[in-house]
C-alpha atoms as a PDB file:
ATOM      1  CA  UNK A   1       0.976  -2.286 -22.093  1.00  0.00           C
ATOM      2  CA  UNK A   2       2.397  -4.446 -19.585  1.00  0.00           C
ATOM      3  CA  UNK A   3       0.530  -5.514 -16.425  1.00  0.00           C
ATOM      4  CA  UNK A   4       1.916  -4.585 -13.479  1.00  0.00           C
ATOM      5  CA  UNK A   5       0.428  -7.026 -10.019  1.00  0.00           C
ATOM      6  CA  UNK A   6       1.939  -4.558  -6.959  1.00  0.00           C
ATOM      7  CA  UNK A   7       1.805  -5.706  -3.209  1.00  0.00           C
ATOM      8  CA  UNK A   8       3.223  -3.431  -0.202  1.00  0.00           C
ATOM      9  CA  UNK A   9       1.380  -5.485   2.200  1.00  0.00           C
ATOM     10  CA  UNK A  10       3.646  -7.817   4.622  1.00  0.00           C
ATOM     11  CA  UNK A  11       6.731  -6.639   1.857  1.00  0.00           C
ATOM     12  CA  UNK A  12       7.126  -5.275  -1.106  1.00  0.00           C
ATOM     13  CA  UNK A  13       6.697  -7.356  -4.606  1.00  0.00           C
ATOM     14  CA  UNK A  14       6.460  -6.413  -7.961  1.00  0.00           C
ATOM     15  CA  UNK A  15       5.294  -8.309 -10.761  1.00  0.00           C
ATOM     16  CA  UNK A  16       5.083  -7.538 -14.391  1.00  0.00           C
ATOM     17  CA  UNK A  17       2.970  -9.853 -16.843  1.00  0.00           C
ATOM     18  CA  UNK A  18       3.697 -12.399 -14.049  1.00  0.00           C
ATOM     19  CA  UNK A  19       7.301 -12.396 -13.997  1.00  0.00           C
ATOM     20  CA  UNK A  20       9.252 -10.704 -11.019  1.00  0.00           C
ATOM     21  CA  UNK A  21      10.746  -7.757 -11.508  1.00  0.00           C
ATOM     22  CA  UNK A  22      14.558  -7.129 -11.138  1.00  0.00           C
ATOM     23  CA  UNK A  23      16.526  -4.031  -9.831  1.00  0.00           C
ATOM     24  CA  UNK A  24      14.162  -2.941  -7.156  1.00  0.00           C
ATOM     25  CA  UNK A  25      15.499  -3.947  -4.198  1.00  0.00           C
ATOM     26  CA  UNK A  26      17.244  -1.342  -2.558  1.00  0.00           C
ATOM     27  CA  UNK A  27      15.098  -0.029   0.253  1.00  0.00           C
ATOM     28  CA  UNK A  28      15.582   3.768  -1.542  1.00  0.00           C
ATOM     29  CA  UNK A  29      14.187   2.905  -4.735  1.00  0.00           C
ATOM     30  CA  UNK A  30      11.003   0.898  -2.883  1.00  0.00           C
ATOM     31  CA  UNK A  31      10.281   3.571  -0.896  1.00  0.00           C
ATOM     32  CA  UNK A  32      10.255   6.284  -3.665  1.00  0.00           C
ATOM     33  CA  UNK A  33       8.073   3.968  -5.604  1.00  0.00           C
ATOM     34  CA  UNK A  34       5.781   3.109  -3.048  1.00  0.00           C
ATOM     35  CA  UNK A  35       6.102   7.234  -1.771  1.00  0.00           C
ATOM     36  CA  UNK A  36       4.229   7.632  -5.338  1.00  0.00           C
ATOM     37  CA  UNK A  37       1.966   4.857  -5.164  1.00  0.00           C
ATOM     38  CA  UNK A  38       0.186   5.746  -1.974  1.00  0.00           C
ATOM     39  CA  UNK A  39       0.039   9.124  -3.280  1.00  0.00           C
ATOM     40  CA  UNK A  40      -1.225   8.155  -6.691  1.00  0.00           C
ATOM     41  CA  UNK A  41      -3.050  10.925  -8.847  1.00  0.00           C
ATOM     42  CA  UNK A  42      -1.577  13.284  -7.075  1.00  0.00           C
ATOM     43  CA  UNK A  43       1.604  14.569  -8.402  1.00  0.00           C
ATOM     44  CA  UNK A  44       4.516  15.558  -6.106  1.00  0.00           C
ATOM     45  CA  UNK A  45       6.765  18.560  -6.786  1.00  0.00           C
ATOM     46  CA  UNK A  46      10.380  17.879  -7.484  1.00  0.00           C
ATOM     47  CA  UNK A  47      11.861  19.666  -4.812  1.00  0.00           C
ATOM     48  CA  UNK A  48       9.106  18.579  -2.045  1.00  0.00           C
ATOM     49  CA  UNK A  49      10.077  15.177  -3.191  1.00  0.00           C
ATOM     50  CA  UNK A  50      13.754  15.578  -3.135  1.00  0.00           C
ATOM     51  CA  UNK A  51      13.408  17.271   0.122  1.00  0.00           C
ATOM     52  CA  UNK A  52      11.421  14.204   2.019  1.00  0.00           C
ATOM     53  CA  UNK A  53      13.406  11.654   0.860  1.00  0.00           C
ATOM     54  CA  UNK A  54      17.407  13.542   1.852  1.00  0.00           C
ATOM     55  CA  UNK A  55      16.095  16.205   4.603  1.00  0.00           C
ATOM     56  CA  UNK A  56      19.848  15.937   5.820  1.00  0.00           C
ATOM     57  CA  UNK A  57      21.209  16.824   2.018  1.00  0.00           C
ATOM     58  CA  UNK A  58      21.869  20.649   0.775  1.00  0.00           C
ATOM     59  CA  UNK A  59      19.150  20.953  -1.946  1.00  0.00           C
ATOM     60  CA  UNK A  60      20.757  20.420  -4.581  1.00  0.00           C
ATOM     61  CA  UNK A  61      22.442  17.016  -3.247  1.00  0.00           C
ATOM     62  CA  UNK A  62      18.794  16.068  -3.021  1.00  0.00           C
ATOM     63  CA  UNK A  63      17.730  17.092  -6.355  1.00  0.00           C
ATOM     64  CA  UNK A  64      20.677  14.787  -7.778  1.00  0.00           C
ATOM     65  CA  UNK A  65      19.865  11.732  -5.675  1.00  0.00           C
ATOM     66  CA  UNK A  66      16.120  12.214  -6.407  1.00  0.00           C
ATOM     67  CA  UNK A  67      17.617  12.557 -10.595  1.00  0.00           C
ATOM     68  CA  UNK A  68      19.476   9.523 -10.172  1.00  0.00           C
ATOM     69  CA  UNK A  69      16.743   7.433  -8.234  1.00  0.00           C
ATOM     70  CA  UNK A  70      14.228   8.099 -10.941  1.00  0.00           C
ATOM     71  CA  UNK A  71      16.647   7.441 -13.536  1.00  0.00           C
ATOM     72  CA  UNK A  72      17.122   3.579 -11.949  1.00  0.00           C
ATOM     73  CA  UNK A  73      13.553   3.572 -11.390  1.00  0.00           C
ATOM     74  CA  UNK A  74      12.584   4.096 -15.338  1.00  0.00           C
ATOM     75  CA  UNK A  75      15.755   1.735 -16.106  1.00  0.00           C
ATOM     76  CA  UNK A  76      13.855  -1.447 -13.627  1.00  0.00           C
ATOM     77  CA  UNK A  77       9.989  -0.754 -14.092  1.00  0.00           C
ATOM     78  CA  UNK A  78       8.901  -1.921 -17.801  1.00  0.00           C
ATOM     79  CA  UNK A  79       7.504   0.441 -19.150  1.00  0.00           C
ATOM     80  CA  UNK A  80       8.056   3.246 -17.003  1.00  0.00           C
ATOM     81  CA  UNK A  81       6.520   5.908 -19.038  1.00  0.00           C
ATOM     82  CA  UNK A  82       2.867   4.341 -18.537  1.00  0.00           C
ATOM     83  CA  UNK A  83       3.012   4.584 -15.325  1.00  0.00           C
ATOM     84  CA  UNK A  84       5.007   7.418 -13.903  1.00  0.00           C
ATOM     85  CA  UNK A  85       4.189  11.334 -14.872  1.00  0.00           C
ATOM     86  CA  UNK A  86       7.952  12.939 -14.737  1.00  0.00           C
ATOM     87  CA  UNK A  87       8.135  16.470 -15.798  1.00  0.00           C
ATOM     88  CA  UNK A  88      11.126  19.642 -15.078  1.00  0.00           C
ATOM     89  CA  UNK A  89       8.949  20.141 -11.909  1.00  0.00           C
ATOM     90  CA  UNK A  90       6.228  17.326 -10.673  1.00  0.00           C
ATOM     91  CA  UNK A  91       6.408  13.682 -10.152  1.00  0.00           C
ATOM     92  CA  UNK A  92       3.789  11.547  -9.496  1.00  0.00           C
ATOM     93  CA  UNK A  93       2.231   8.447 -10.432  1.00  0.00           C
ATOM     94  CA  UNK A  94      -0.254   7.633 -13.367  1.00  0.00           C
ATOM     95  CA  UNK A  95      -3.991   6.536 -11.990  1.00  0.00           C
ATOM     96  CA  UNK A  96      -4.712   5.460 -15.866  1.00  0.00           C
ATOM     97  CA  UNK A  97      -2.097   2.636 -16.011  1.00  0.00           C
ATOM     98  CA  UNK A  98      -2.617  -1.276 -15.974  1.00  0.00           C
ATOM     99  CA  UNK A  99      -1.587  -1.850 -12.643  1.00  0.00           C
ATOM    100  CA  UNK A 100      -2.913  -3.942  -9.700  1.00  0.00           C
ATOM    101  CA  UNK A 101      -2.040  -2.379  -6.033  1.00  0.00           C
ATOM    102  CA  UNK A 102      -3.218  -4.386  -3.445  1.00  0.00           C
ATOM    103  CA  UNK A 103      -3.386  -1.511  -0.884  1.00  0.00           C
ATOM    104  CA  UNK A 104      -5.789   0.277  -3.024  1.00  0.00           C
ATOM    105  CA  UNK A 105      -8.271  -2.810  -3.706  1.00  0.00           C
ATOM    106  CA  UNK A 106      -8.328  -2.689   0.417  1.00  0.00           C
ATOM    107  CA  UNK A 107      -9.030   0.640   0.907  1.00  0.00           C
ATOM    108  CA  UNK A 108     -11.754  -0.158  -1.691  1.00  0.00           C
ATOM    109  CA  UNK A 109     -12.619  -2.831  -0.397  1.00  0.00           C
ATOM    110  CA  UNK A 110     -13.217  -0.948   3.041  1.00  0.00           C
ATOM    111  CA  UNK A 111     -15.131   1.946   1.202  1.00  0.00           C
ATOM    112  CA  UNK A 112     -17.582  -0.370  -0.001  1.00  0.00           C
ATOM    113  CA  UNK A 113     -18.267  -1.699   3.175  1.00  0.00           C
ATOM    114  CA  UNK A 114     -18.735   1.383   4.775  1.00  0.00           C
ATOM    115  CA  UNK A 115     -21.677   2.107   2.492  1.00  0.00           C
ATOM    116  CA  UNK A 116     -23.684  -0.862   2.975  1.00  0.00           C
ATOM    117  CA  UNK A 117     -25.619  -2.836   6.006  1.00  0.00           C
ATOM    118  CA  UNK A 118     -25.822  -5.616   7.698  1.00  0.00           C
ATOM    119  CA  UNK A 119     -24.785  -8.864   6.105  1.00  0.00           C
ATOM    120  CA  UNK A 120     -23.565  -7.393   2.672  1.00  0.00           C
ATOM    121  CA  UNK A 121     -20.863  -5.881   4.681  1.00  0.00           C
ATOM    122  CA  UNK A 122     -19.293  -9.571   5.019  1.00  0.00           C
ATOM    123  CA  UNK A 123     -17.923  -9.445   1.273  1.00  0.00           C
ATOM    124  CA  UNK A 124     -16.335  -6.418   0.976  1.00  0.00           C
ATOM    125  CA  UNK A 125     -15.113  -7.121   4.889  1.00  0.00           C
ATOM    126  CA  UNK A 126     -13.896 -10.329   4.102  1.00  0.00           C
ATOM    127  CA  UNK A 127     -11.979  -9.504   0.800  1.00  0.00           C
ATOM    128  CA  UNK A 128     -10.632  -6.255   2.830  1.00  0.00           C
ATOM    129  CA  UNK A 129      -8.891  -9.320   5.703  1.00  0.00           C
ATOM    130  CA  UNK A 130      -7.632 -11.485   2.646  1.00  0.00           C
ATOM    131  CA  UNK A 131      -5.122  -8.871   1.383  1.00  0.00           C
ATOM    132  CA  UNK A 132      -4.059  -7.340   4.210  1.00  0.00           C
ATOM    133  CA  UNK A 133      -1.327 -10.365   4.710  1.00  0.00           C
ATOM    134  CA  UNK A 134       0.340  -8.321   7.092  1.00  0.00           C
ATOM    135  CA  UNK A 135       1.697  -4.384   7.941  1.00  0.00           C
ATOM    136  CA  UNK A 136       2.014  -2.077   5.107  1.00  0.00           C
ATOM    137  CA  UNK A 137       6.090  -2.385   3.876  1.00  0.00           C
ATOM    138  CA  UNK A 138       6.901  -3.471   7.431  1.00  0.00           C
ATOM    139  CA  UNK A 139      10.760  -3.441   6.636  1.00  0.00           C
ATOM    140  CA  UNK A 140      10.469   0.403   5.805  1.00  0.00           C
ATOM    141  CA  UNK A 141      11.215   2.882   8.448  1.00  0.00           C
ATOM    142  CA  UNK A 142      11.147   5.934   6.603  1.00  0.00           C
ATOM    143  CA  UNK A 143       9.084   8.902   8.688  1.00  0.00           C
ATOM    144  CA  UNK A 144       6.559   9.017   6.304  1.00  0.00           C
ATOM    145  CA  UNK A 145       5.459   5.810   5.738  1.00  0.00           C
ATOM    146  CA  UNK A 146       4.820   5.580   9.798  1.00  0.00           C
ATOM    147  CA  UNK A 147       1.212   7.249   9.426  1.00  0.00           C
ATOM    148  CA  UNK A 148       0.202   5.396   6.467  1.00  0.00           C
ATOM    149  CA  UNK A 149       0.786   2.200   8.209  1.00  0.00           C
ATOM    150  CA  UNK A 150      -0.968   2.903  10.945  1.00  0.00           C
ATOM    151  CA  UNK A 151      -4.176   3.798   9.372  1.00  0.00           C
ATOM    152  CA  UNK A 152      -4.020   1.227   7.172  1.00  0.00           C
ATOM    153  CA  UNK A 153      -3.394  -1.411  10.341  1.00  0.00           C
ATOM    154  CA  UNK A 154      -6.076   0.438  12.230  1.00  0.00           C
ATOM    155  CA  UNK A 155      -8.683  -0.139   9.439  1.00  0.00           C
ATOM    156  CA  UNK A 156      -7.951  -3.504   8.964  1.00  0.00           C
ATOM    157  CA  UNK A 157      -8.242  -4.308  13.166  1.00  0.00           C
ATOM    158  CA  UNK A 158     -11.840  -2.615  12.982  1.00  0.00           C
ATOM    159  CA  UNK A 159     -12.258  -4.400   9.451  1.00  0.00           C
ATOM    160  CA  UNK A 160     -11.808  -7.667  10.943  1.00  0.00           C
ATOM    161  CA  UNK A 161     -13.895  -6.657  14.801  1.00  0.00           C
ATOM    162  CA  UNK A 162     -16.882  -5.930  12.017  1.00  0.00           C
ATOM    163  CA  UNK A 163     -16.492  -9.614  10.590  1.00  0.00           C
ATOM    164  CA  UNK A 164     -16.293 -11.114  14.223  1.00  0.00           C
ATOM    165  CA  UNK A 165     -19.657  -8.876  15.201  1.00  0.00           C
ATOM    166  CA  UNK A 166     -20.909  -9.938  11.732  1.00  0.00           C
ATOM    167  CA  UNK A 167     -20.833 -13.506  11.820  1.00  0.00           C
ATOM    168  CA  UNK A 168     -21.216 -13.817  15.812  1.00  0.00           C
ATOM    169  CA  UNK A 169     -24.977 -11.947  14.662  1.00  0.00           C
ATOM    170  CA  UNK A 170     -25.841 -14.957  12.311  1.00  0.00           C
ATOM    171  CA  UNK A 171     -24.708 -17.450  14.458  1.00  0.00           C
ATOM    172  CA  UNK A 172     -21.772 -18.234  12.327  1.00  0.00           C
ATOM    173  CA  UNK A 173     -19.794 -18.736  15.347  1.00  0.00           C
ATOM    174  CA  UNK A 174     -16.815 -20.857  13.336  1.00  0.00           C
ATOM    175  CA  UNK A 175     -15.933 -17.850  10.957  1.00  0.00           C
ATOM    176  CA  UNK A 176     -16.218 -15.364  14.312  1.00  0.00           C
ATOM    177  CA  UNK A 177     -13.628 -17.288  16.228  1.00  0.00           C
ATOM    178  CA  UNK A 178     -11.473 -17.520  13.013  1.00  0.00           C
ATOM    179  CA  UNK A 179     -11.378 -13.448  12.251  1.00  0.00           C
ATOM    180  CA  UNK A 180     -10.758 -13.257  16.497  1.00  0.00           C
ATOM    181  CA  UNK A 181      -8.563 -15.965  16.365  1.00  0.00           C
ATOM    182  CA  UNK A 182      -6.422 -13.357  13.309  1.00  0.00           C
ATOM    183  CA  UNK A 183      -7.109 -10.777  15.614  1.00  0.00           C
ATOM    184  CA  UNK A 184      -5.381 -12.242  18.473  1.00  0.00           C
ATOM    185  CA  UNK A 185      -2.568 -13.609  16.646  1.00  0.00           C
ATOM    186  CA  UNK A 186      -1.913  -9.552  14.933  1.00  0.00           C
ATOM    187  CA  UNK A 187      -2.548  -8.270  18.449  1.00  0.00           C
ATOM    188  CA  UNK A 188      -2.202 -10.509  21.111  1.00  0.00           C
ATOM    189  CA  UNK A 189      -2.937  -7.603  23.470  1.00  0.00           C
ATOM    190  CA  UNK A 190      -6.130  -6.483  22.042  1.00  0.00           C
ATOM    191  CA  UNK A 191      -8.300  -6.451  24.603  1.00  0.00           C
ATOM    192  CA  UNK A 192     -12.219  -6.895  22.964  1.00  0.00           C
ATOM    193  CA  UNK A 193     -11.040  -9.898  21.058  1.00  0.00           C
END
């Protein structure tokens, strides 16, 4: 099975086994795939699908471009079939494949702060600021997407506010100034930091 290393933070990149991977750079296809990679493990029907992506398109016009965009996507992503579940009726991506998605080692990363206290927070906290390079696919400006990117920015700002409280606690004033210092430079209006 091939590897697959995925970032949608601050762009979108795809690597398999290390290697780049061709034939996904038109915005449509990127979006579809990361569509069913923020919604992994949970299966989309066709037609919703179709319907998201060409809203403007009879149905049927959408069914065919959603067709053909899978098609290209199974043609570019090595082996597609580990990775995607494609049926008459659902599509969705697998949860079981050998994949890397920096968006979900954040959100991890962000969960496993949330359940501890005090100065174990800093790990999880700090990994959580190291991959979040910069907005979720900020050259996408698909509806859908807007919400997602949001959230995601949101966590990371109170992510990062944590760190500053966290290290300003244990006197750690260099690494405090650093995360505000990030904080300032992602929002230069924010008005705590």
């Amino acid at each position: 099975m091939t590897h697959l290393r995925i970032e949608l933070f601050g762009g979108f990149s795809l690597l398999a086994d290390g290697e780049k991977v061709a034939g996904l750079s038109a915005p449509r296809l990127q979006s579809l795939l990361a569509w069913l990679l923020l919604h992994r493990g949970a299966p989309q029907p066709r037609q919703q699908l179709a319907f998201r992506f060409w809203p403007e398109t009879t149905d049927a016009q959408a069914q065919t471009n959603l067709r053909q965009l899978l098609h290209a996507l199974r043609q570019h992503l090595p082996h597609a079939n580990d990775y995607l579940l494609l049926d008459e009726r659902m599509v969705g991506w697998r949860t079981d494949g050998d994949y890397w998605l920096d968006v979900a080692e954040f959100e991890q990363a962000i969960q496993v702060a949330s359940q501890l206290d005090g100065s174990v927070k800093i790990a999880p906290l700090e990994k959580a600021a190291a991959l979040y390079t910069s907005d979720l696919l900020p050259g996408l400006y698909d509806e859908w997407i807007l919400p997602l990117r949001e959230h995601l920015a949101q966590r990371f700002v109170a992510g990062v506010e944590a760190l500053v409280l966290l290290h300003e606690e244990r006197r750690n004033y260099a690494a405090a100034i650093a995360h505000a210092q990030r904080l300032l430079r992602y929002d230069p209006l924010h008005e705590a930091t």
